[in-house]
Structures are given as structure tokens and as C-alpha cells.
PDB file of N, CA and C in Angstrom:
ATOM      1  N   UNK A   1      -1.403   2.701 -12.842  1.00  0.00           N
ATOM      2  CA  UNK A   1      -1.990   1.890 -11.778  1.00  0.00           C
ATOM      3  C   UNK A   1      -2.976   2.756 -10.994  1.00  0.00           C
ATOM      4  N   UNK A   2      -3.918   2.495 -10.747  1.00  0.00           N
ATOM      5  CA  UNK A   2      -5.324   2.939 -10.046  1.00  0.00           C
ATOM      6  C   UNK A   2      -4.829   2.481  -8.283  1.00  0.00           C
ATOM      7  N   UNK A   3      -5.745   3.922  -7.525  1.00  0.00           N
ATOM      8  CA  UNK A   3      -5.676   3.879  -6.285  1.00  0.00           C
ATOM      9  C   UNK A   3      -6.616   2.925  -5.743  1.00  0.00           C
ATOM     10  N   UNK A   4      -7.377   2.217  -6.180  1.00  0.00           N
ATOM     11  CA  UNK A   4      -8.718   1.938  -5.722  1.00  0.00           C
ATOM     12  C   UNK A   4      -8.413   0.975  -4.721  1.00  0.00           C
ATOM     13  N   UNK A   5      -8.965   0.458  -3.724  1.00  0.00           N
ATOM     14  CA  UNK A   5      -9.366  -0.183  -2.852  1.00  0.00           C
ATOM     15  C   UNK A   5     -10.655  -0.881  -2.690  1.00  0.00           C
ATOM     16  N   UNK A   6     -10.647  -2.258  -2.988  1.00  0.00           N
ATOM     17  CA  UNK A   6     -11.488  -2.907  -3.069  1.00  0.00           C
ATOM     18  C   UNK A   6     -11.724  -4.288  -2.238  1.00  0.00           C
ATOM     19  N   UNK A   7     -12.798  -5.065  -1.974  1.00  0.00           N
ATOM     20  CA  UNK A   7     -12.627  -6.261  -1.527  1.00  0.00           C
ATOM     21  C   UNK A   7     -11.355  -7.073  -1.777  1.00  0.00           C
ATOM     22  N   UNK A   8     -11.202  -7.551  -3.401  1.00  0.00           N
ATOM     23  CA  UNK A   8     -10.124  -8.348  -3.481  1.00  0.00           C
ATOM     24  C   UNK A   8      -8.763  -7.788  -3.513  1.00  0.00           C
ATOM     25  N   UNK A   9      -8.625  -6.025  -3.156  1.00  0.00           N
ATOM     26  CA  UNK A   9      -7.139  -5.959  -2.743  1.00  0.00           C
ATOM     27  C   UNK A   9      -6.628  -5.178  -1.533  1.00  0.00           C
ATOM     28  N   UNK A  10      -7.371  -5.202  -1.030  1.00  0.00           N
ATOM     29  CA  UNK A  10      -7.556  -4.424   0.696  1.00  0.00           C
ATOM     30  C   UNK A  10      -6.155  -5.029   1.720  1.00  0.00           C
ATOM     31  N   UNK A  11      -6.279  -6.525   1.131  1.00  0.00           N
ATOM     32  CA  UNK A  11      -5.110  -7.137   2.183  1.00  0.00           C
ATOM     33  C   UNK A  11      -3.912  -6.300   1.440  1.00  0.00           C
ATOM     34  N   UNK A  12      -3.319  -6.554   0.156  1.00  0.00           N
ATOM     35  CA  UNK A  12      -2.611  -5.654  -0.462  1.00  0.00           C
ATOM     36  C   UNK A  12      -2.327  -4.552  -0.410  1.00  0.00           C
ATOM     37  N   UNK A  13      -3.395  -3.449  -0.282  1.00  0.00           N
ATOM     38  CA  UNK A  13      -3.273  -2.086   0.103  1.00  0.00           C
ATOM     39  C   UNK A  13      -2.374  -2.087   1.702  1.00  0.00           C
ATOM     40  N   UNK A  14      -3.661  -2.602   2.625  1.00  0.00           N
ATOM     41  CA  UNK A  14      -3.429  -2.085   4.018  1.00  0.00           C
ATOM     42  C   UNK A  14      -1.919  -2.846   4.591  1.00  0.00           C
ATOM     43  N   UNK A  15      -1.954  -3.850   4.301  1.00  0.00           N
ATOM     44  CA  UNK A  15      -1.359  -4.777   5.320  1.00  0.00           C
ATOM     45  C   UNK A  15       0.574  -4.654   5.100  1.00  0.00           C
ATOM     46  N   UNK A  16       0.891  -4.637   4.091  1.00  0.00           N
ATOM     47  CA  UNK A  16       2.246  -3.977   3.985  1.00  0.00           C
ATOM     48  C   UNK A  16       2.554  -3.041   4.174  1.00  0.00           C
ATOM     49  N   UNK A  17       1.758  -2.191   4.198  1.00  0.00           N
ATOM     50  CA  UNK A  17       2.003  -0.404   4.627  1.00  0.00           C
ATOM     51  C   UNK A  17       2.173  -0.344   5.899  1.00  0.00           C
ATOM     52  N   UNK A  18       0.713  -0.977   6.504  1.00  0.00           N
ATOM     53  CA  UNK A  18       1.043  -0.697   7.916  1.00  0.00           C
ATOM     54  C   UNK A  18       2.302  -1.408   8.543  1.00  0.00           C
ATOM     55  N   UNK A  19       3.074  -2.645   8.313  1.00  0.00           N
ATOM     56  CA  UNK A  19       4.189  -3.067   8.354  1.00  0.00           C
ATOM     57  C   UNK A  19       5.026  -2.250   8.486  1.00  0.00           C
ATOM     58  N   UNK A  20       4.979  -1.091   7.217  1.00  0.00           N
ATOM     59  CA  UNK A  20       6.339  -0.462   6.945  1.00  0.00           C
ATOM     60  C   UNK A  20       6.035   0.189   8.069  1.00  0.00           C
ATOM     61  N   UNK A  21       4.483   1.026   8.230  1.00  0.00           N
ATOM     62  CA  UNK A  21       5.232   2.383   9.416  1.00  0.00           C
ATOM     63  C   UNK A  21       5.101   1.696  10.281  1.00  0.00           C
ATOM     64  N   UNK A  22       4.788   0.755  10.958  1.00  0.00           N
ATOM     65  CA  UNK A  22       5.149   0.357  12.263  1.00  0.00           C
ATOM     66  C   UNK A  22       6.495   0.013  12.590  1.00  0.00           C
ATOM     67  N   UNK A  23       7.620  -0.916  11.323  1.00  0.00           N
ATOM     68  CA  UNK A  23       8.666  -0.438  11.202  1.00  0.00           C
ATOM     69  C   UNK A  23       9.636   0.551  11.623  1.00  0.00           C
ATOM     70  N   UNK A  24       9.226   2.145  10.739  1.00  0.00           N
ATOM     71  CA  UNK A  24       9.366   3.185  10.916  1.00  0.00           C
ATOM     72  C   UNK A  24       9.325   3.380  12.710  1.00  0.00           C
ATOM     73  N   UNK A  25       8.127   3.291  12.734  1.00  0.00           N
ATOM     74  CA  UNK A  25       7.533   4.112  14.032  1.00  0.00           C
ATOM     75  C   UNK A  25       8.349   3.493  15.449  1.00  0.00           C
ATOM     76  N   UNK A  26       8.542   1.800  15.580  1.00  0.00           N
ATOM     77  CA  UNK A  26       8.889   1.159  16.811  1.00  0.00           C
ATOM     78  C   UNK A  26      10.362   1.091  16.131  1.00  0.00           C
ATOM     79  N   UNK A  27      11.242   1.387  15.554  1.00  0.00           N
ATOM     80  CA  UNK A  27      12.741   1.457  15.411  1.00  0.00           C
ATOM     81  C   UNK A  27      13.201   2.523  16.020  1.00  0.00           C
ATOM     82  N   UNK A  28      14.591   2.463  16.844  1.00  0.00           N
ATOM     83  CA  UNK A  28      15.162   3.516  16.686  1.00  0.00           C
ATOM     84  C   UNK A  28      15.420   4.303  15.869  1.00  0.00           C
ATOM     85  N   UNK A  29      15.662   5.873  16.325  1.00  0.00           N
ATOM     86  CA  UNK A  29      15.867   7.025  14.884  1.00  0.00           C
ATOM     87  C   UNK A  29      17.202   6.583  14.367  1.00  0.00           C
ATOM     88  N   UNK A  30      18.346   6.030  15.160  1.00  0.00           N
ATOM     89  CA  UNK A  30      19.655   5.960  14.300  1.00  0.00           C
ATOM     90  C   UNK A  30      19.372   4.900  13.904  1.00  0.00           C
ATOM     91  N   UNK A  31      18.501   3.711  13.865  1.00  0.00           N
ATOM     92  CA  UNK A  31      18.206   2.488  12.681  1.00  0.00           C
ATOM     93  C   UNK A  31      17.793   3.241  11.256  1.00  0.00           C
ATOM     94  N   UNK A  32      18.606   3.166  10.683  1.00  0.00           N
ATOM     95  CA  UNK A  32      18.433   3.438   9.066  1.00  0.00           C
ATOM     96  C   UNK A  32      18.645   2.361   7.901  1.00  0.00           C
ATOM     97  N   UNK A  33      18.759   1.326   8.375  1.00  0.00           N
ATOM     98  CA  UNK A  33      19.905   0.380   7.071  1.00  0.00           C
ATOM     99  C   UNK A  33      18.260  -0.490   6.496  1.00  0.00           C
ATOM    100  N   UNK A  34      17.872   0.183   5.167  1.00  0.00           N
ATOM    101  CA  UNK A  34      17.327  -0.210   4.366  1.00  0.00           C
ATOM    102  C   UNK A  34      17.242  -1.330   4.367  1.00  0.00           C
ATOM    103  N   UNK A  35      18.412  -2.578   3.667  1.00  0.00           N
ATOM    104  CA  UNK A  35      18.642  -3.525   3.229  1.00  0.00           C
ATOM    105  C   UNK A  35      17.657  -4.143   4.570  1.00  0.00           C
ATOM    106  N   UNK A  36      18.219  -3.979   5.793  1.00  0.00           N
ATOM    107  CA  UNK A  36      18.167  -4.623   7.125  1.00  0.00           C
ATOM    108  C   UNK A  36      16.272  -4.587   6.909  1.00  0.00           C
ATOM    109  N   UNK A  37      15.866  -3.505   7.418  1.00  0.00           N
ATOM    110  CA  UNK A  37      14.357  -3.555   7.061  1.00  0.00           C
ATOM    111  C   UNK A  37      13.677  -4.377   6.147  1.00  0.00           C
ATOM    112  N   UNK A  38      14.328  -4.574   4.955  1.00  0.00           N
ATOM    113  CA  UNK A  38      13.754  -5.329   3.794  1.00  0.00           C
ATOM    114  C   UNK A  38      13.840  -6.952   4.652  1.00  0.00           C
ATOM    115  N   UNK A  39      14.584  -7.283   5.137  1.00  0.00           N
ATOM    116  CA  UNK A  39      14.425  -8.161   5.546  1.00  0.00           C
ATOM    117  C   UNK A  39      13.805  -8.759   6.497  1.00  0.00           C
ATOM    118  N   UNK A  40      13.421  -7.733   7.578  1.00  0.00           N
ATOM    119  CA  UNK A  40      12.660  -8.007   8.377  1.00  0.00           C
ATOM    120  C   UNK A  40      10.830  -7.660   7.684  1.00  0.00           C
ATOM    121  N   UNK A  41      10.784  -6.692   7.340  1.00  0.00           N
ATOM    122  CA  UNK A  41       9.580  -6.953   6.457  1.00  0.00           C
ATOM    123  C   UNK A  41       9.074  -8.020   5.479  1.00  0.00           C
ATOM    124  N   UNK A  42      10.338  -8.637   5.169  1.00  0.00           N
ATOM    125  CA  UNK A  42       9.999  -9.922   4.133  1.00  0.00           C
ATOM    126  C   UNK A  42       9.273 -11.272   5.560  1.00  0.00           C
ATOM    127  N   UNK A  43       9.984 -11.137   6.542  1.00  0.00           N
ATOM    128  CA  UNK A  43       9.532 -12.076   7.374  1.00  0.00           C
ATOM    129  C   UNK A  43       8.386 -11.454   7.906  1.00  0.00           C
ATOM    130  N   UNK A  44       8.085 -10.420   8.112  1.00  0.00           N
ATOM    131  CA  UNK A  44       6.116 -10.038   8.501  1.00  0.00           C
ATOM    132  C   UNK A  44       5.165 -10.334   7.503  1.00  0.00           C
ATOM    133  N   UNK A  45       5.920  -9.862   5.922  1.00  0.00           N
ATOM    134  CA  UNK A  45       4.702 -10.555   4.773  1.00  0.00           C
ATOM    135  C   UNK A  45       4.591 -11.950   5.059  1.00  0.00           C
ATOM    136  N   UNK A  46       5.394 -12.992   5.047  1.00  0.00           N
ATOM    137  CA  UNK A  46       5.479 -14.144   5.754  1.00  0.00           C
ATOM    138  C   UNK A  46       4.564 -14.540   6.105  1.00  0.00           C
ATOM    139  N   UNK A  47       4.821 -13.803   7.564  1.00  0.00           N
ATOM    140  CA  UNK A  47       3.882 -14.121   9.062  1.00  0.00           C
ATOM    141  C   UNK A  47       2.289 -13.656   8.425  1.00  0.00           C
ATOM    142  N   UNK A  48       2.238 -12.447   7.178  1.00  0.00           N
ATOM    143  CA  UNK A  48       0.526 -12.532   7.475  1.00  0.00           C
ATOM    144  C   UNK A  48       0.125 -12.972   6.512  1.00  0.00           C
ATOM    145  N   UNK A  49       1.194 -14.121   5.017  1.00  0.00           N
ATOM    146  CA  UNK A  49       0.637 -15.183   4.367  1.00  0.00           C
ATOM    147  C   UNK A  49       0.335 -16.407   5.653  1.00  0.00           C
ATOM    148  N   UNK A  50       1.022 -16.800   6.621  1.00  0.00           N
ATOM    149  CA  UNK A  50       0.597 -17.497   7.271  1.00  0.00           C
ATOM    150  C   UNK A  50      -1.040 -17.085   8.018  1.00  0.00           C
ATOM    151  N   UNK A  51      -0.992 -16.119   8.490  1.00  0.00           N
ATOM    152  CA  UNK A  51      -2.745 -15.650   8.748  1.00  0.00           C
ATOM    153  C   UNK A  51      -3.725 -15.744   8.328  1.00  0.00           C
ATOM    154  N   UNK A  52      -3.715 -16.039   6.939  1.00  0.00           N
ATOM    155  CA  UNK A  52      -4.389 -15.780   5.815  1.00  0.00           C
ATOM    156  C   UNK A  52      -4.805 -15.103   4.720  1.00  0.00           C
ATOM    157  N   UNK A  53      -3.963 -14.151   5.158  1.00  0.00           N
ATOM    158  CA  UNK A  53      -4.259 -12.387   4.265  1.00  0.00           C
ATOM    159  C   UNK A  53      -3.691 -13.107   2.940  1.00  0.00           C
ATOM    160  N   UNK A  54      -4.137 -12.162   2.004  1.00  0.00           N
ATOM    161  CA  UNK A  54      -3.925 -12.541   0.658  1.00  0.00           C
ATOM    162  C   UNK A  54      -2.742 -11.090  -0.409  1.00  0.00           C
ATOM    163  N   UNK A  55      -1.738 -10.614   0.517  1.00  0.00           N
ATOM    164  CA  UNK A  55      -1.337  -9.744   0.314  1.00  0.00           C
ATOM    165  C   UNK A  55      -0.777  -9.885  -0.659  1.00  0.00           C
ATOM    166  N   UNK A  56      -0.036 -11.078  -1.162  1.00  0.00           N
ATOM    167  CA  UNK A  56       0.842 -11.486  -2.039  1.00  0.00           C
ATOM    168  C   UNK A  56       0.282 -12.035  -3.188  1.00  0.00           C
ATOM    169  N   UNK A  57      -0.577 -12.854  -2.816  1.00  0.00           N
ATOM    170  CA  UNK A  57      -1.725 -13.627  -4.088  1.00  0.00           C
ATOM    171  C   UNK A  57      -2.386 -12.896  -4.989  1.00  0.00           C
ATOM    172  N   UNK A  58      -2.794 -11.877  -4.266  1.00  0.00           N
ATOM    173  CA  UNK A  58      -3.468 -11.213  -5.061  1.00  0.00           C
ATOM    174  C   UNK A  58      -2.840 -10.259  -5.863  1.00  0.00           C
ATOM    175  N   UNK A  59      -1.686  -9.676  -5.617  1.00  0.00           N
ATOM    176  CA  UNK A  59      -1.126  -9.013  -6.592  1.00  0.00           C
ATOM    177  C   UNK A  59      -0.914  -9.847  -7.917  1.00  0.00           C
ATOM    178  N   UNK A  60      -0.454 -11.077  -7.830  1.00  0.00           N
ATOM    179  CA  UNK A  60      -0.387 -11.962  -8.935  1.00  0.00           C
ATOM    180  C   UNK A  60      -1.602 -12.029  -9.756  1.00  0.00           C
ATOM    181  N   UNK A  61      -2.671 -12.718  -8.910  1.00  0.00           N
ATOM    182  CA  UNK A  61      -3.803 -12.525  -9.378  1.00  0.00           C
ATOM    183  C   UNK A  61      -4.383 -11.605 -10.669  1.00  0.00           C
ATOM    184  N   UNK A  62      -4.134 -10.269 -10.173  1.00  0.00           N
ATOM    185  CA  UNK A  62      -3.773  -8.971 -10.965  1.00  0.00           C
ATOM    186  C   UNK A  62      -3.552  -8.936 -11.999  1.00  0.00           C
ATOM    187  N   UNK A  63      -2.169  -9.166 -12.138  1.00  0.00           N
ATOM    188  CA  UNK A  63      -1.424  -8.583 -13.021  1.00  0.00           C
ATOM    189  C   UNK A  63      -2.098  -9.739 -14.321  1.00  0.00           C
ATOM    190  N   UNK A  64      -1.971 -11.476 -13.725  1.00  0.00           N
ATOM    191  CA  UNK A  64      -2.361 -12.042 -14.687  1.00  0.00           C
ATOM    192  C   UNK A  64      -3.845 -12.430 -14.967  1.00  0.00           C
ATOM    193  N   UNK A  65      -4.500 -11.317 -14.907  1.00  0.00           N
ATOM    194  CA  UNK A  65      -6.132 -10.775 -15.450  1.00  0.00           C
ATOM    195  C   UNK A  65      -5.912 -10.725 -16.414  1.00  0.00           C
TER     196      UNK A  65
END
């Protein structure tokens, strides 16, 4: 898989990452429980298919090129 960053996968690149460390960053240090995170990150991808970002689409997109 290639690093590249492009128009059609920018929402993909940026927009889950920054999720995670903001995650990271606004949790407490004794919050550790994985599982727990996954779930709250599943509800921010959510929130920025509702925005419009194409974070999710486009990975599909992708793969079935």
C-alpha cells in the first residue's frame, strides 16, 4: 500500500487519524481500554460521514478499482 495523499483520499488519510490523537490527547492517562475507544471512534467516523467527508467511501472505492 502506497503513502500517497491525494484529492480523492485526503478525507481517508487525515480525518481518522486526527480522531485517534485527539482521542489520545483529550483522555485521561489512566483511560486505556481499547475496545472502549473503538467505539467511540466508530461514532466520530459516523459524525464525519454525516459532514460529508468521504472517509469511508472511498476506501471502498479503492480497493474495488
Amino acid at each position: 500500500m502506497d503513502r500517497y495523499v491525494s484529492d480523492e483520499n485526503i478525507d481517508n488519510r487525515i480525518w481518522p487519524r486526527t480522531a485517534a490523537i485527539a482521542e489520545r490527547l483529550w483522555s485521561p492517562q489512566q483511560v486505556q481500554d481499547v475496545d472502549c475507544m473503538y467505539q467511540r471512534l466508530a461514532i466520530v467516523s459516523q459524525n464525519l460521514g454525516y459532514y460529508g467527508l468521504r472517509h469511508r467511501l472511498i476506501t471502498d472505492e479503492m480497493y474495488s478499482a
